[in-house]
N, C-alpha and C. Protein backbone atom coordinates (compact mmCIF):
# COMPACT_ATOMS: atom_id res chain seq x y z
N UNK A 1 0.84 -1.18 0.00
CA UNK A 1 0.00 0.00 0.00
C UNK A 1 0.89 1.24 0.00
N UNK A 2 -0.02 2.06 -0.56
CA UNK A 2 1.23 3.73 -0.33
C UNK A 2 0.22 4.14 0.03
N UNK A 3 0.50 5.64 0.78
CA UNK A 3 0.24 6.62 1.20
C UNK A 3 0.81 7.85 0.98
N UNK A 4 0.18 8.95 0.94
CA UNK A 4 0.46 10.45 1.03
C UNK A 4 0.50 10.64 1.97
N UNK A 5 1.37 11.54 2.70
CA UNK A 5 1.23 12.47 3.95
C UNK A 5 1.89 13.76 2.89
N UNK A 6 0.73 14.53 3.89
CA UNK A 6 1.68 15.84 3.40
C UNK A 6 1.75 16.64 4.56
N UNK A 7 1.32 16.66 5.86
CA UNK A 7 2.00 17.19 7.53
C UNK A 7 1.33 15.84 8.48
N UNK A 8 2.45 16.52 9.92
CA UNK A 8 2.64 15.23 10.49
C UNK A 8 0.99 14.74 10.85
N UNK A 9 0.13 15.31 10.91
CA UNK A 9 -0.97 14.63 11.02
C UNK A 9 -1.91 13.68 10.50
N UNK A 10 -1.11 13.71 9.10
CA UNK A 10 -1.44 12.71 7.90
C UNK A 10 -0.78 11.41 8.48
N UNK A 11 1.01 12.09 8.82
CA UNK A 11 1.50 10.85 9.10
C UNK A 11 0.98 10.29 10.53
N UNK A 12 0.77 10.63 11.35
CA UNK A 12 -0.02 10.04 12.78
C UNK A 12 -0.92 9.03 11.84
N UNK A 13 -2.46 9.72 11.53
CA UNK A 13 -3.01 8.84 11.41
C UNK A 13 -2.98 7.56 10.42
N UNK A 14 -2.02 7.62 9.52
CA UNK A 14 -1.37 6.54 8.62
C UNK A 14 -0.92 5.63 9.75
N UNK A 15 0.05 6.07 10.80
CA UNK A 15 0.72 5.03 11.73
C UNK A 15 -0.47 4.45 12.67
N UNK A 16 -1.78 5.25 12.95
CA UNK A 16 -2.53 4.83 13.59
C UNK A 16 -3.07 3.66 12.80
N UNK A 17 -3.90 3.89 11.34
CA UNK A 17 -4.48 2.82 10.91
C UNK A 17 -3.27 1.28 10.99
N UNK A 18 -2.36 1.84 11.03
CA UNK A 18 -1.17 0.42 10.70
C UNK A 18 -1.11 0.05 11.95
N UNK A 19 -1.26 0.39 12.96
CA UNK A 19 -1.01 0.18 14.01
C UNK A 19 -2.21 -0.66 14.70
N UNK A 20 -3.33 -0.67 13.68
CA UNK A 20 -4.66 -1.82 14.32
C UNK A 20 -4.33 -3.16 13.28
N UNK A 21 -3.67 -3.13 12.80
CA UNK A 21 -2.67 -4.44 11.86
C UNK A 21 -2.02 -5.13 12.51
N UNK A 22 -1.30 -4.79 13.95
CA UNK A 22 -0.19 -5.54 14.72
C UNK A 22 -0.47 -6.37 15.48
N UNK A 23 0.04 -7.27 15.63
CA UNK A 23 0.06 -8.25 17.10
C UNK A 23 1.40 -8.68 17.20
N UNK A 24 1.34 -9.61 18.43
CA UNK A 24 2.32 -9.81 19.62
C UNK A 24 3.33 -10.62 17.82
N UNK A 25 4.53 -10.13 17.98
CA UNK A 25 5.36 -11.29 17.30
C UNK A 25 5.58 -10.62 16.06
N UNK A 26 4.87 -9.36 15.90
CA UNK A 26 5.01 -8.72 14.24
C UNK A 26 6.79 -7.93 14.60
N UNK A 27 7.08 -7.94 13.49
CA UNK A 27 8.45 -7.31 13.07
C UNK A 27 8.04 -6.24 12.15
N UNK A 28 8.49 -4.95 12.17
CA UNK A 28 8.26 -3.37 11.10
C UNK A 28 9.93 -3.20 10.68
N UNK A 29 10.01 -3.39 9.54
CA UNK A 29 10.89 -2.42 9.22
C UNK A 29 11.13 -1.09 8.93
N UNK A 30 11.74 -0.11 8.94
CA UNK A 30 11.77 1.23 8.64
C UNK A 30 12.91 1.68 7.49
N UNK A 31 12.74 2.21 6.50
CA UNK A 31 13.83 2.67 5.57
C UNK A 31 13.79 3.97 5.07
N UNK A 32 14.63 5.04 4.72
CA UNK A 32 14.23 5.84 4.20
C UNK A 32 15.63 7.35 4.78
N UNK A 33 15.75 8.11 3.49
CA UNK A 33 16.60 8.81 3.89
C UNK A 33 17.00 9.42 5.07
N UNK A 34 17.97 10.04 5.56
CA UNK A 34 17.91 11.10 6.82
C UNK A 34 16.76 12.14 6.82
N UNK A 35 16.22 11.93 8.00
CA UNK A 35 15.26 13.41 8.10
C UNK A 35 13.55 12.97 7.15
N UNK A 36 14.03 12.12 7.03
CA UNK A 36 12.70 11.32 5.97
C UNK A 36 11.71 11.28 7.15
N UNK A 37 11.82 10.97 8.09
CA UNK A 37 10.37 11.03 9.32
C UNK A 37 10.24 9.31 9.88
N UNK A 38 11.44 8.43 9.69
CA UNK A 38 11.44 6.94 10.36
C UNK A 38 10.95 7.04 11.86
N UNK A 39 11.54 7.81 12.34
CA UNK A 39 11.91 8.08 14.38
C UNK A 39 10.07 8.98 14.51
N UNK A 40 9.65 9.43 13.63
CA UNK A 40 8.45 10.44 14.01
C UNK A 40 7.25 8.97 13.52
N UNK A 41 7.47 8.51 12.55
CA UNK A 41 6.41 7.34 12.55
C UNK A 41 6.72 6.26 13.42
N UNK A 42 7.87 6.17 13.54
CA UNK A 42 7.68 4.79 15.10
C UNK A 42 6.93 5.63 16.30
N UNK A 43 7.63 6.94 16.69
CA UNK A 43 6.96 7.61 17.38
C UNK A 43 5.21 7.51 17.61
N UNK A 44 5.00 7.91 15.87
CA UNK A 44 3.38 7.80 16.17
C UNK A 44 2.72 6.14 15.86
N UNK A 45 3.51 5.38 15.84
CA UNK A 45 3.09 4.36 15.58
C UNK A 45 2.96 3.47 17.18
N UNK A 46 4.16 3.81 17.81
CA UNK A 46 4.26 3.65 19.18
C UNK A 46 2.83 3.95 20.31
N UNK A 47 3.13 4.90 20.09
CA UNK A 47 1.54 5.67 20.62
C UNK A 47 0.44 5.12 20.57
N UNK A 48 0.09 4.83 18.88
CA UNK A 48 -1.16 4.17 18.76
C UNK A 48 -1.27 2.77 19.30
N UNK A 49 0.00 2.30 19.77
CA UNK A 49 -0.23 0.90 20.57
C UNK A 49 -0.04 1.09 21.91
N UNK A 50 -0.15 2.63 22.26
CA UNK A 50 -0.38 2.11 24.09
C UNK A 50 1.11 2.56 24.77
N UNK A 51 2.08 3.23 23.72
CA UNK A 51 3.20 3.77 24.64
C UNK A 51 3.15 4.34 25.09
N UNK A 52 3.49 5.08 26.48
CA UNK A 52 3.15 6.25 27.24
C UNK A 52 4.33 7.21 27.10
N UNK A 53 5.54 6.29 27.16
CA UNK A 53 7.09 7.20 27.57
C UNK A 53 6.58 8.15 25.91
N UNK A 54 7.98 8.95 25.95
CA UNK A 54 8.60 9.75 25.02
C UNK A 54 9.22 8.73 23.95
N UNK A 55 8.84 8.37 22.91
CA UNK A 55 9.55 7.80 21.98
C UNK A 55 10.65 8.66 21.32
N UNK A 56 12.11 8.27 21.50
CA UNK A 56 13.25 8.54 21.01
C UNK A 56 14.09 7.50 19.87
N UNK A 57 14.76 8.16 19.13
CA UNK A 57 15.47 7.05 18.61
C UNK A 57 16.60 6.65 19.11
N UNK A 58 16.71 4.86 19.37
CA UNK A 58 17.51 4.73 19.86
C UNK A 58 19.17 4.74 19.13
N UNK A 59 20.22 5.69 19.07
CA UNK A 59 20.73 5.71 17.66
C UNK A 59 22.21 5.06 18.49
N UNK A 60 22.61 5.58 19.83
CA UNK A 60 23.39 5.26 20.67
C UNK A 60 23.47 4.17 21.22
N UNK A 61 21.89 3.44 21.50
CA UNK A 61 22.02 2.50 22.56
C UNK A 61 21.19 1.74 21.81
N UNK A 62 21.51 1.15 20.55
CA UNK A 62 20.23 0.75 19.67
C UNK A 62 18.94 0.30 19.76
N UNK A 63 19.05 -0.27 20.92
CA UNK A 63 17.91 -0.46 20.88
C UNK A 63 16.63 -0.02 22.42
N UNK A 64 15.66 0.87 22.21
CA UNK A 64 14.63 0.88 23.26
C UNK A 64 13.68 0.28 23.34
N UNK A 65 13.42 -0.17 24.71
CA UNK A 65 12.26 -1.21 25.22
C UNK A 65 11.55 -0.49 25.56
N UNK A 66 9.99 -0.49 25.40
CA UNK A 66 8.80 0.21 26.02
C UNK A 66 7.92 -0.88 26.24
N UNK A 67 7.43 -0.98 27.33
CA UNK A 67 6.61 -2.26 28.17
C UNK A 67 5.14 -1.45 28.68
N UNK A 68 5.10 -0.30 28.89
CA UNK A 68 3.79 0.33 29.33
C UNK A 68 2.46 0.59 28.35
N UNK A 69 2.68 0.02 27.28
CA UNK A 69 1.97 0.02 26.59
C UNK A 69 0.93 -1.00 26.73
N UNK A 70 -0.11 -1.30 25.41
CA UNK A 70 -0.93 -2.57 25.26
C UNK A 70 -0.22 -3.89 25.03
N UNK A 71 1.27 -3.67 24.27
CA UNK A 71 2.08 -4.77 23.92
C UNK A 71 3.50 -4.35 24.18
N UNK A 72 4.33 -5.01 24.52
CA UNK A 72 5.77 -4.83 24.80
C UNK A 72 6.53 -4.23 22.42
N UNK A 73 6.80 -3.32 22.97
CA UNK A 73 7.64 -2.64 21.53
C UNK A 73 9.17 -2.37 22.11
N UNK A 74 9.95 -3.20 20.81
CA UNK A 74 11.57 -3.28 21.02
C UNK A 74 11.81 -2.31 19.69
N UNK A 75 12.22 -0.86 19.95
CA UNK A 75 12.57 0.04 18.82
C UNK A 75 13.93 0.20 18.54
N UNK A 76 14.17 -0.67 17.42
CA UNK A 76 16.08 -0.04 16.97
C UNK A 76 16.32 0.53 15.98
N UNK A 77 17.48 0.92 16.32
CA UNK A 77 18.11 2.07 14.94
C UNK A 77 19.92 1.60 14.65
N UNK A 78 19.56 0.92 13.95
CA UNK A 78 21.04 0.13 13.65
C UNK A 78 21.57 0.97 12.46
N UNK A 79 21.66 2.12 12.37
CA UNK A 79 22.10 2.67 11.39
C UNK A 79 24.29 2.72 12.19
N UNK A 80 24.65 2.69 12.98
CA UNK A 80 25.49 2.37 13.56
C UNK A 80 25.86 1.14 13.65
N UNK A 81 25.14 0.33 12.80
CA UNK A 81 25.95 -1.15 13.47
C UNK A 81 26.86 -1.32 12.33
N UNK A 82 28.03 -2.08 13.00
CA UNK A 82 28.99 -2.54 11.74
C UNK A 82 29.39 -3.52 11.54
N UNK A 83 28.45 -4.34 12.15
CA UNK A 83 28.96 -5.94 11.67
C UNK A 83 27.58 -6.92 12.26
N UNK A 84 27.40 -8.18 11.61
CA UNK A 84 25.93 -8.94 12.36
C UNK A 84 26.53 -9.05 13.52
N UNK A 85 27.60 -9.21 14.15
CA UNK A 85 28.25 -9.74 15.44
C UNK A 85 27.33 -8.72 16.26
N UNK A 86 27.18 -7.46 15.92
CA UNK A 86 26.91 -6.66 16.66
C UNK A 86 25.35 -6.92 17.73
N UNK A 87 24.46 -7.14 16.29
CA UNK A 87 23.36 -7.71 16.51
C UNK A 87 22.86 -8.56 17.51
N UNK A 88 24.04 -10.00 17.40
CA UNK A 88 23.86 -11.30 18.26
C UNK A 88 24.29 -10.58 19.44
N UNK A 89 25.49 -9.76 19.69
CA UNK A 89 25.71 -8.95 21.18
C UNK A 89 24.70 -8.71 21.83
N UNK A 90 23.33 -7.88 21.31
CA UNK A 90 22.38 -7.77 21.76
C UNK A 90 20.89 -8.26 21.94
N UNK A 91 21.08 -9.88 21.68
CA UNK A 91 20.48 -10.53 21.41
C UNK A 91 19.34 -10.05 20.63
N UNK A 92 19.25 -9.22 19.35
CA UNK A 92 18.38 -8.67 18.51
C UNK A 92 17.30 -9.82 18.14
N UNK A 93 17.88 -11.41 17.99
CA UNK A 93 17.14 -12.49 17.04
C UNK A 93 16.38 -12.77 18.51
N UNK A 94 16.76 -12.60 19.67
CA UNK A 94 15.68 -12.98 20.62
C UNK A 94 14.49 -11.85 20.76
N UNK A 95 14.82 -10.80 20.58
CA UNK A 95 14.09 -9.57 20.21
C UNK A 95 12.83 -9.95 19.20
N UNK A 96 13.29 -10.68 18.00
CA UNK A 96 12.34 -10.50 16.97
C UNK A 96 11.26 -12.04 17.26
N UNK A 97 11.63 -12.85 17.89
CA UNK A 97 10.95 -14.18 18.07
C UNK A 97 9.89 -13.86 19.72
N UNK A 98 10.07 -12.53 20.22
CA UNK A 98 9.24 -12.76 21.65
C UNK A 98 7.93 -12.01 21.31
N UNK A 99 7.18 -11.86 22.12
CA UNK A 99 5.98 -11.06 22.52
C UNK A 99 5.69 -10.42 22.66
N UNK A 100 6.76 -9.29 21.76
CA UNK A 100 6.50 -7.89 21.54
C UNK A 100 6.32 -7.42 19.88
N UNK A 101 6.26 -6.11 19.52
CA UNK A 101 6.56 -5.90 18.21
C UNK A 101 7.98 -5.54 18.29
N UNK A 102 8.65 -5.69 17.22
CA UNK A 102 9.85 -4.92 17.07
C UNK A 102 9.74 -3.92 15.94
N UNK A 103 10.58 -2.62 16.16
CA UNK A 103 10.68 -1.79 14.80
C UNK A 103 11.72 -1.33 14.64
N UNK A 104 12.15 -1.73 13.74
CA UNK A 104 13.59 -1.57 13.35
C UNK A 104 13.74 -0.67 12.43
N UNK A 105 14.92 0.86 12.62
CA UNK A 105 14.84 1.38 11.79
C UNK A 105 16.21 1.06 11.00
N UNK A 106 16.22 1.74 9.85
CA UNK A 106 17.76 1.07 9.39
C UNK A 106 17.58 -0.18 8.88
N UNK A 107 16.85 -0.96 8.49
CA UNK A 107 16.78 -2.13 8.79
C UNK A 107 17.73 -2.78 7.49
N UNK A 108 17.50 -2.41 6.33
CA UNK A 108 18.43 -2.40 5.28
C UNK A 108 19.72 -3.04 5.85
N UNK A 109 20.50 -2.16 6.44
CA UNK A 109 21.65 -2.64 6.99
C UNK A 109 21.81 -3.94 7.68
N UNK A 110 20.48 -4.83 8.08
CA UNK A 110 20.82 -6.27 8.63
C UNK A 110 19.35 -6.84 7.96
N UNK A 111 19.12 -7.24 6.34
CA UNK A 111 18.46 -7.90 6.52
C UNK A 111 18.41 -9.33 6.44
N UNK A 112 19.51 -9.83 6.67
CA UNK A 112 19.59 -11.29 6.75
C UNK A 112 19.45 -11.67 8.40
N UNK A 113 18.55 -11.06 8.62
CA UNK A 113 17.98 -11.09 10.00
C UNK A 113 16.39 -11.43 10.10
N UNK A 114 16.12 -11.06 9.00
CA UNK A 114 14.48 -11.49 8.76
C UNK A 114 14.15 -12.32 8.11
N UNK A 115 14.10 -13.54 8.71
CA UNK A 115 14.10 -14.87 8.03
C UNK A 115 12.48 -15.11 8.46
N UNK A 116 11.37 -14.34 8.49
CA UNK A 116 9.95 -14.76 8.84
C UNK A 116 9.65 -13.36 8.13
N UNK A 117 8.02 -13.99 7.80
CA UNK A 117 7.47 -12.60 7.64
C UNK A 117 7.33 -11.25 8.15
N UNK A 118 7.42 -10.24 7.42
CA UNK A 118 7.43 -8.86 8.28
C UNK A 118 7.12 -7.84 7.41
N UNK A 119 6.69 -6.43 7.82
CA UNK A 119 6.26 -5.89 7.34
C UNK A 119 7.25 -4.39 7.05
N UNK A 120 7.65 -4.09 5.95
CA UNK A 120 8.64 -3.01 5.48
C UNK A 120 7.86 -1.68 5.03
N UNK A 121 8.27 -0.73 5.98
CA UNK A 121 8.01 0.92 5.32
C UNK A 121 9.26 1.53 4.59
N UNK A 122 8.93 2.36 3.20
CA UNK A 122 10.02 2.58 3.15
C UNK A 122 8.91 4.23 2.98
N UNK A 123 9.68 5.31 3.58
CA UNK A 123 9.23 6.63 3.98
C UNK A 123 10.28 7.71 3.09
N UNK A 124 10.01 8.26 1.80
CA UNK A 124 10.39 9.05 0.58
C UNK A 124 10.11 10.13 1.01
N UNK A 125 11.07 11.59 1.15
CA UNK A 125 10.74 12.36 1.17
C UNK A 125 10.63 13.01 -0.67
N UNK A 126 10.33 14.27 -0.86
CA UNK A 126 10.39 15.35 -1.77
C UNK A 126 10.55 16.37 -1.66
N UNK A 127 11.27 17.40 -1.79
CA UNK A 127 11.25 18.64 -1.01
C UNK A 127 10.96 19.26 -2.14
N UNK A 128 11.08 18.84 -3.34
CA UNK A 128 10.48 19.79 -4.28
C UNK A 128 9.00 19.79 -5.18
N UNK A 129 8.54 19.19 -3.77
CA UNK A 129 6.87 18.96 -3.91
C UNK A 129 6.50 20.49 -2.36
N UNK A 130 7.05 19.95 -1.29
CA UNK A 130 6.79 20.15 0.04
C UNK A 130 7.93 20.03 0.75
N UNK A 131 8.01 20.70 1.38
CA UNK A 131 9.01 20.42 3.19
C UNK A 131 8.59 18.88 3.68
N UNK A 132 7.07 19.23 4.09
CA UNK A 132 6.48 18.09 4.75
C UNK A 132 6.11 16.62 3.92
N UNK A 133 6.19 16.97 2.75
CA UNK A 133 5.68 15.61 1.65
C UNK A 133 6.49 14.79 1.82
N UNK A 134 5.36 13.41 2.31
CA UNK A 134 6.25 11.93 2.31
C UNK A 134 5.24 10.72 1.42
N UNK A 135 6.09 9.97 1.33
CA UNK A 135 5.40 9.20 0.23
C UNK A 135 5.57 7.54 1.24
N UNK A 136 5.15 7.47 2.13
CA UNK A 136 4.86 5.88 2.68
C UNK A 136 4.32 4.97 1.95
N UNK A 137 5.08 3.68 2.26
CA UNK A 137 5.06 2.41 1.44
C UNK A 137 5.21 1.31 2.13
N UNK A 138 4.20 0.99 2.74
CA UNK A 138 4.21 -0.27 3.64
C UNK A 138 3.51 -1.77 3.17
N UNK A 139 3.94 -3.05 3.19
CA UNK A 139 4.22 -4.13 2.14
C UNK A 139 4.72 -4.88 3.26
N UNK A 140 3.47 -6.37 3.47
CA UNK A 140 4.15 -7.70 3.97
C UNK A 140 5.14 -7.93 3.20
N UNK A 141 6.16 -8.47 3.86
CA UNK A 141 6.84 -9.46 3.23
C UNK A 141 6.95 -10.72 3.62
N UNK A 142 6.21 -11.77 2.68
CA UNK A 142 6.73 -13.33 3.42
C UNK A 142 7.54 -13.98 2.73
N UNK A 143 8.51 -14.26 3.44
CA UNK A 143 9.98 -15.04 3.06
C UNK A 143 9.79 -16.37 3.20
């Protein structure tokens, strides 16, 4: 499916409708240039499942856990990682097999990590449409 957003309120409720799609065990990928809006749609995607904290990206500490929600969400940003070793360090593959969602941004950079179905956004900006114009593209993938 694609979508238009053209301000962040388009994109909220895009992450809202996707966000009555999820259950316990789903995997999201995230792709899409710098400044493209990955960290603002987990953000609002977060939300619509019941997160309370402040959604940040985790870019330092790759990955954040949020448990106060309706479902446990594991949010990473592996745009920093430099090797799969890195991954298994943090037990990422136990991440994607438990009872939470995971959303991975960056995900490009490890996908020989998604050996089950999952679902990929890739988030296009244009600036010579809009500032705010994004072009979302979200697509099962079953492997």
């Amino acid at each position: 499916m694609e979508y238009i957003s053209n301000c962040e309120n388009d994109t909220i409720n895009i992450a809202k409708e996707f966000a009555k799609s999820l259950k316990a065990g789903d995997v999201v990928t995230l792709d899409g240039d710098l400044g493209a809006g990955k960290t603002f749609f987990t953000s609002s995607l977060c939300k619509s499942l019941g997160v309370k904290d402040i959604v940040q990206s985790p870019t330092f500490t790759i990955v954040n856990e949020y448990r106060n929600g309706n479902i446990p969400v594991f949010h990473f940003d592996v745009y920093r990682i430099s090797s799969p070793d890195d991954m298994y360090d943090i037990g990422f593959d136990e991440y994607l097999y438990s009872d939470g969602i995971s959303i991975v941004e960056w995900a490009d950079e490890v996908k020989e990590f998604f050996t089950m179905p999952y679902y990929e956004i890739r988030i296009y900006k244009d600036l010579g449409i809009s500032e705010n114009y994004r072009r979302i593209q979200i697509n099962r993938r079953n492997i």
